[in-house]
Protein backbone atom coordinates (compact mmCIF):
# COMPACT_ATOMS: atom_id res chain seq x y z
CA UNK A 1 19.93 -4.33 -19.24
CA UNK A 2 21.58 -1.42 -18.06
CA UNK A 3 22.56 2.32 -18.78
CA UNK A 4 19.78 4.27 -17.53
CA UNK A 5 20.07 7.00 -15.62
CA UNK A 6 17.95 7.49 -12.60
CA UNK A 7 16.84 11.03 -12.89
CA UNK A 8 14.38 12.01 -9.96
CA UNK A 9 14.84 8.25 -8.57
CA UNK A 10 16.85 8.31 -4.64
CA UNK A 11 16.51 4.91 -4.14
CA UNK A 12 15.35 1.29 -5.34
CA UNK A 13 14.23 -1.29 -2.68
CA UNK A 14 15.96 -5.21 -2.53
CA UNK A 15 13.44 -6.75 -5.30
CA UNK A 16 11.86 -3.99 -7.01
CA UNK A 17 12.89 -3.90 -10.79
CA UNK A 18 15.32 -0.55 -11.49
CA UNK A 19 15.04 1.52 -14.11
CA UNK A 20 17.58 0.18 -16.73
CA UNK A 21 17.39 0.82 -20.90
CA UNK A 22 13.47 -0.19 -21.45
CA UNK A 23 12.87 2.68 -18.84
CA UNK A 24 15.10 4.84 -20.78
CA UNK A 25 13.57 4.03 -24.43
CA UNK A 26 9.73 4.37 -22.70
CA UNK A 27 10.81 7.88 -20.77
CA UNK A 28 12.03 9.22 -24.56
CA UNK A 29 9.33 8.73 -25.95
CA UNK A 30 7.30 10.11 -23.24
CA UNK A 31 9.38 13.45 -23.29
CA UNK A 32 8.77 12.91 -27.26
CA UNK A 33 4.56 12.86 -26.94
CA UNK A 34 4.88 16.43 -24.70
CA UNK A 35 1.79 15.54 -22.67
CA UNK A 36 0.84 19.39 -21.45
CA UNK A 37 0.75 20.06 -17.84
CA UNK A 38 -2.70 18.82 -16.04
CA UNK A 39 -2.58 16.01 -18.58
CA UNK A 40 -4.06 12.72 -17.15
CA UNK A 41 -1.00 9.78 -16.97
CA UNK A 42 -1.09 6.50 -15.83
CA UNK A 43 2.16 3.97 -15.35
CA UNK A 44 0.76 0.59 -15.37
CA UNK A 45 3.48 -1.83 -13.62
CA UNK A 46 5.83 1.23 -11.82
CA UNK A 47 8.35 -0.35 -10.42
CA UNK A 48 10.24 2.25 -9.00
CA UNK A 49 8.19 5.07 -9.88
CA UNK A 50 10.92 6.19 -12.31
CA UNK A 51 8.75 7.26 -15.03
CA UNK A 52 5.22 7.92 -12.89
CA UNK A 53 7.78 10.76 -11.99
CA UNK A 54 9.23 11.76 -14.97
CA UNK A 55 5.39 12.46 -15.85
CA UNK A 56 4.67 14.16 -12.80
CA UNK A 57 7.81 16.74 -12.98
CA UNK A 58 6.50 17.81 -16.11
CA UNK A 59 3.28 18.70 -14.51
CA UNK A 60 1.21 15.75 -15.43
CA UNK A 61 -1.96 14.37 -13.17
CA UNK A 62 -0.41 10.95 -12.38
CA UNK A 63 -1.49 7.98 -11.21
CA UNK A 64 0.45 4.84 -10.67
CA UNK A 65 -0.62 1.25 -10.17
CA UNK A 66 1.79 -2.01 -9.20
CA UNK A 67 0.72 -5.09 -7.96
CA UNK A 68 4.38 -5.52 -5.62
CA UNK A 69 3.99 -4.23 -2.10
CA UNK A 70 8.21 -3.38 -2.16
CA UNK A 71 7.25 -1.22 -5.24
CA UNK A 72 4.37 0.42 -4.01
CA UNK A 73 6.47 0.98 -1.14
CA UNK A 74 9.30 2.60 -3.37
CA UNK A 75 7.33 4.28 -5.17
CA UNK A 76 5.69 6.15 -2.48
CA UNK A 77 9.21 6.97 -0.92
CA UNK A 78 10.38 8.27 -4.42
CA UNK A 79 7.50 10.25 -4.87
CA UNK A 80 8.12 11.42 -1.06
CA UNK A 81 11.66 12.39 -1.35
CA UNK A 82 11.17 14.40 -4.20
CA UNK A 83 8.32 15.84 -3.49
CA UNK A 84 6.33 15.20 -6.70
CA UNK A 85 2.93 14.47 -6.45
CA UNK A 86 1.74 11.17 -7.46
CA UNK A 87 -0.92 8.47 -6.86
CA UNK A 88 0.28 4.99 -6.35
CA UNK A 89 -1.95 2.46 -5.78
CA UNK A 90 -1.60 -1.35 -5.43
CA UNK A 91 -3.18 -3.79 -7.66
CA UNK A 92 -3.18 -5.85 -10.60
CA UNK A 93 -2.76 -3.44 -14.41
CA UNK A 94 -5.90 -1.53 -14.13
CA UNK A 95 -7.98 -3.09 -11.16
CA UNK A 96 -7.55 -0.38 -9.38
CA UNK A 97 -8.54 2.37 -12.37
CA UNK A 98 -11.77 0.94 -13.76
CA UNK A 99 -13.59 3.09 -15.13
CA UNK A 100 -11.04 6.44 -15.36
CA UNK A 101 -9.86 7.63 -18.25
CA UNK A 102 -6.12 9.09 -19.43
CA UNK A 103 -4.55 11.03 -22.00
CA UNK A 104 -1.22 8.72 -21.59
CA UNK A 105 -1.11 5.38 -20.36
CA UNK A 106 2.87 4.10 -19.62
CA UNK A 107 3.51 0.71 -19.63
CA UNK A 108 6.86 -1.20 -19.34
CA UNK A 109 5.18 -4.53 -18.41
CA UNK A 110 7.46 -8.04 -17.93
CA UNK A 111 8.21 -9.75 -21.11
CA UNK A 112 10.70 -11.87 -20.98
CA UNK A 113 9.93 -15.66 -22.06
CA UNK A 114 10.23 -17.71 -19.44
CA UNK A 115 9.87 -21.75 -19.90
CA UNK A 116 6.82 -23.08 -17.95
CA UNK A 117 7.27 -24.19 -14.73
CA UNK A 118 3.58 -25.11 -13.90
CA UNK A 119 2.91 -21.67 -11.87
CA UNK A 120 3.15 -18.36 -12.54
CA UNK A 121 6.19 -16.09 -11.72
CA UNK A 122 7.42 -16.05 -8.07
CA UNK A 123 9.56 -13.14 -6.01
CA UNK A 124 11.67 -11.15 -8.00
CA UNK A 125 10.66 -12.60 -11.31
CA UNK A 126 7.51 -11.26 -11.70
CA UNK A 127 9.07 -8.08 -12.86
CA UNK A 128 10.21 -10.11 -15.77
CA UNK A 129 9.06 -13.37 -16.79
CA UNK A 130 5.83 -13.19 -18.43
CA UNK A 131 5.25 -16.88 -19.84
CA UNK A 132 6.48 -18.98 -22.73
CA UNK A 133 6.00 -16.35 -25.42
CA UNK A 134 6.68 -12.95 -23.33
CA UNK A 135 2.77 -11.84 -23.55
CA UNK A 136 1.49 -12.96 -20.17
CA UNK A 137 0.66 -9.38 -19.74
CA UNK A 138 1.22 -7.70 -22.86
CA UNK A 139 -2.21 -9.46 -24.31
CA UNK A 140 -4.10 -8.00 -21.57
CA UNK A 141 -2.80 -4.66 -21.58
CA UNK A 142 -3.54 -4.76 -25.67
CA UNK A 143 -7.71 -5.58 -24.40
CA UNK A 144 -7.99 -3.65 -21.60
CA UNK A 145 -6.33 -0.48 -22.12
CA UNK A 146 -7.47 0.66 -25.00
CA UNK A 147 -10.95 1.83 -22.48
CA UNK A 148 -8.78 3.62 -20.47
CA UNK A 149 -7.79 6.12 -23.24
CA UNK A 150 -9.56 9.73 -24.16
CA UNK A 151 -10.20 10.68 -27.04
CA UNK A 152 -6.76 11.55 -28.37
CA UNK A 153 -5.19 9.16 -25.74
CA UNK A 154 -2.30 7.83 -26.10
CA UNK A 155 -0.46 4.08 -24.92
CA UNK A 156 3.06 4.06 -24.56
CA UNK A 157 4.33 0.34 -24.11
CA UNK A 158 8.03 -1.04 -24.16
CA UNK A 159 8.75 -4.28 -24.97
CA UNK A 160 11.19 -6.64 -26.49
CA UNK A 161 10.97 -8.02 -29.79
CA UNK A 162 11.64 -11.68 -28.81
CA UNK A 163 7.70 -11.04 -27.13
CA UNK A 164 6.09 -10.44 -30.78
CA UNK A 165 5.97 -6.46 -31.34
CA UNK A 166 3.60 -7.12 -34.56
CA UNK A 167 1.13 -9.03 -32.34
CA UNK A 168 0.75 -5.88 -29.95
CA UNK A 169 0.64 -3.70 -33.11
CA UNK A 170 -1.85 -5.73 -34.51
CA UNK A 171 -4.24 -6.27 -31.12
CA UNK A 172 -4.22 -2.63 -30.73
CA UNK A 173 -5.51 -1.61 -34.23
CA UNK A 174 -7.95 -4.19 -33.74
CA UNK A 175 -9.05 -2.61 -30.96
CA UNK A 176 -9.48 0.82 -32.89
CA UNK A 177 -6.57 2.43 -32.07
CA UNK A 178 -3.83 3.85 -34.47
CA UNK A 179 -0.85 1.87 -33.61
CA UNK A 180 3.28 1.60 -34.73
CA UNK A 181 6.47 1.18 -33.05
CA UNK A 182 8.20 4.22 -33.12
CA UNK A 183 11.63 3.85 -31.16
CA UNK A 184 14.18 0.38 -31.60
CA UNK A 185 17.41 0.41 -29.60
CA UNK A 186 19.72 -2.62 -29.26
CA UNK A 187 21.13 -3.32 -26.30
CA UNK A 188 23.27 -6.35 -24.79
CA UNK A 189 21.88 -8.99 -23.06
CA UNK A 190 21.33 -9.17 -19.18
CA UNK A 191 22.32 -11.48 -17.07
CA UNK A 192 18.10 -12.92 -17.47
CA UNK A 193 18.35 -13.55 -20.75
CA UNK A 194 22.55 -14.71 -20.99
CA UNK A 195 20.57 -17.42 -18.24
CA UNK A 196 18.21 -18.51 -20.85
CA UNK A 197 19.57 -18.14 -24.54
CA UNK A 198 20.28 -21.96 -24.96
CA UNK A 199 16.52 -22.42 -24.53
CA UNK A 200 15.68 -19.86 -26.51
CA UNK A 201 17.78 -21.14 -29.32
CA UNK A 202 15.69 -24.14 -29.16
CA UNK A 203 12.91 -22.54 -29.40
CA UNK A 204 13.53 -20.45 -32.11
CA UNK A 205 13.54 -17.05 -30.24
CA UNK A 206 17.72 -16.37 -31.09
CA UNK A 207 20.11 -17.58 -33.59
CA UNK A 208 23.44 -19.02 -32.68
CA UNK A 209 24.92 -15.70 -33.06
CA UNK A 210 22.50 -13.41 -31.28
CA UNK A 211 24.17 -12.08 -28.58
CA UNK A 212 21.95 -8.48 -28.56
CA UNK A 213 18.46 -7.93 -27.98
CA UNK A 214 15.92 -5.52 -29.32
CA UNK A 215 13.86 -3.15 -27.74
CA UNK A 216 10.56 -1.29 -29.16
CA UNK A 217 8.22 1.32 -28.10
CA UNK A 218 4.73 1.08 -29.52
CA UNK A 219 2.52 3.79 -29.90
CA UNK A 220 -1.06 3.58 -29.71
CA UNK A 221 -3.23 6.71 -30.22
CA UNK A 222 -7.22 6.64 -29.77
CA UNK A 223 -8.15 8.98 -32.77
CA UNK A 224 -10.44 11.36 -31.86
């Protein structure tokens, strides 16, 4: 993936995923949803801190989790260099949040199927591969966040569609929230996925002559 622009971001540490077109589609649609200033945000999964930022320059509360040291790290030295308040903390989705609640939750999670190699993404990975179907952490965001929302909260989540957007869609209405994608974009694929089409032709995933992939934003409101 590429094409995003960095906005408010100086600088991306050796390992720490950048922002690239999923961060683009996911910031849109955050500028779309206008969350007034003082509004409570949360970006699950930061990375960089490229949209944790782009919350907090429009005068949004914001709070940040990641469960990489390097973006932790990169995040605070964004958030530092521009001088934009924000709260990063380290640990795994919403560990470190229990029991808080927001009027936005980001999330741009890894989703990429990833064939099983026995353990769990290693290194650089883990800001990508996320199991044999793409949901090692989208099924757990679709439980647990939903908690984590006011009334009138909203989830923002990017994802592609090879990782089952009418699965999220359906988890979080089941979960009481009002729920639809509301932004596709098509982009080319990355060197990741170029890596790995052969196996997912086999599984099903692609057709011989896929050579795009499609990106969604769901939207997931908690009607008041």
């Amino acid at each position: 993936m590429s094409g995003y622009s960095r906005g408010v971001i100086a600088l991306v540490l050796p390992g720490v995923y950048a922002p690239q077109d999923d961060t683009q589609l996911l910031a849109e649609a955050l500028r779309e949803e206008a969350p007034p200033p003082g509004a409570r945000v949360l970006d699950v999964g930061t990375g960089s801190g490229a949209l944790a930022l782009e919350a907090a320059q429009r005068g949004a509360e914001v709070t940040a989790v990641d469960v990489s040291r390097r973006a932790v790290w990169t995040a605070r030295l964004n958030a530092w260099l521009t001088r934009l308040p924000v709260h990063i903390h380290r640990g795994n989705l919403f560990g470190p949040v229990r029991g808080r609640t927001y009027d936005v939750i980001l999330a741009n999670p890894p989703y990429v199927p990833a064939p099983d190699t026995g353990r769990g993404p290693r290194g650089r990975s883990r800001a990508w591969d996320a199991g044999h179907d793409g949901r090692l952490l989208l099924d757990r965001i679709c439980r647990d966040a939903p908690a984590l929302l006011g009334p009138g909260g909203v989830l923002l989540i990017v994802h592609s569609t090879l990782s089952d957007p009418d699965r999220t869609v359906g988890l979080l209405r089941a979960a009481g929230l009002k729920a639809a994608v509301i932004r596709r974009h098509w982009i080319g694929f990355g060197p990741v996925l170029r890596s790995r089409q052969d196996w997912l032709r086999r599984r099903g995933l692609l057709s011989a002559s896929d050579d795009r992939e499609e990106l969604v934003v769901i939207r997931a409101e908690r009607v008041r």
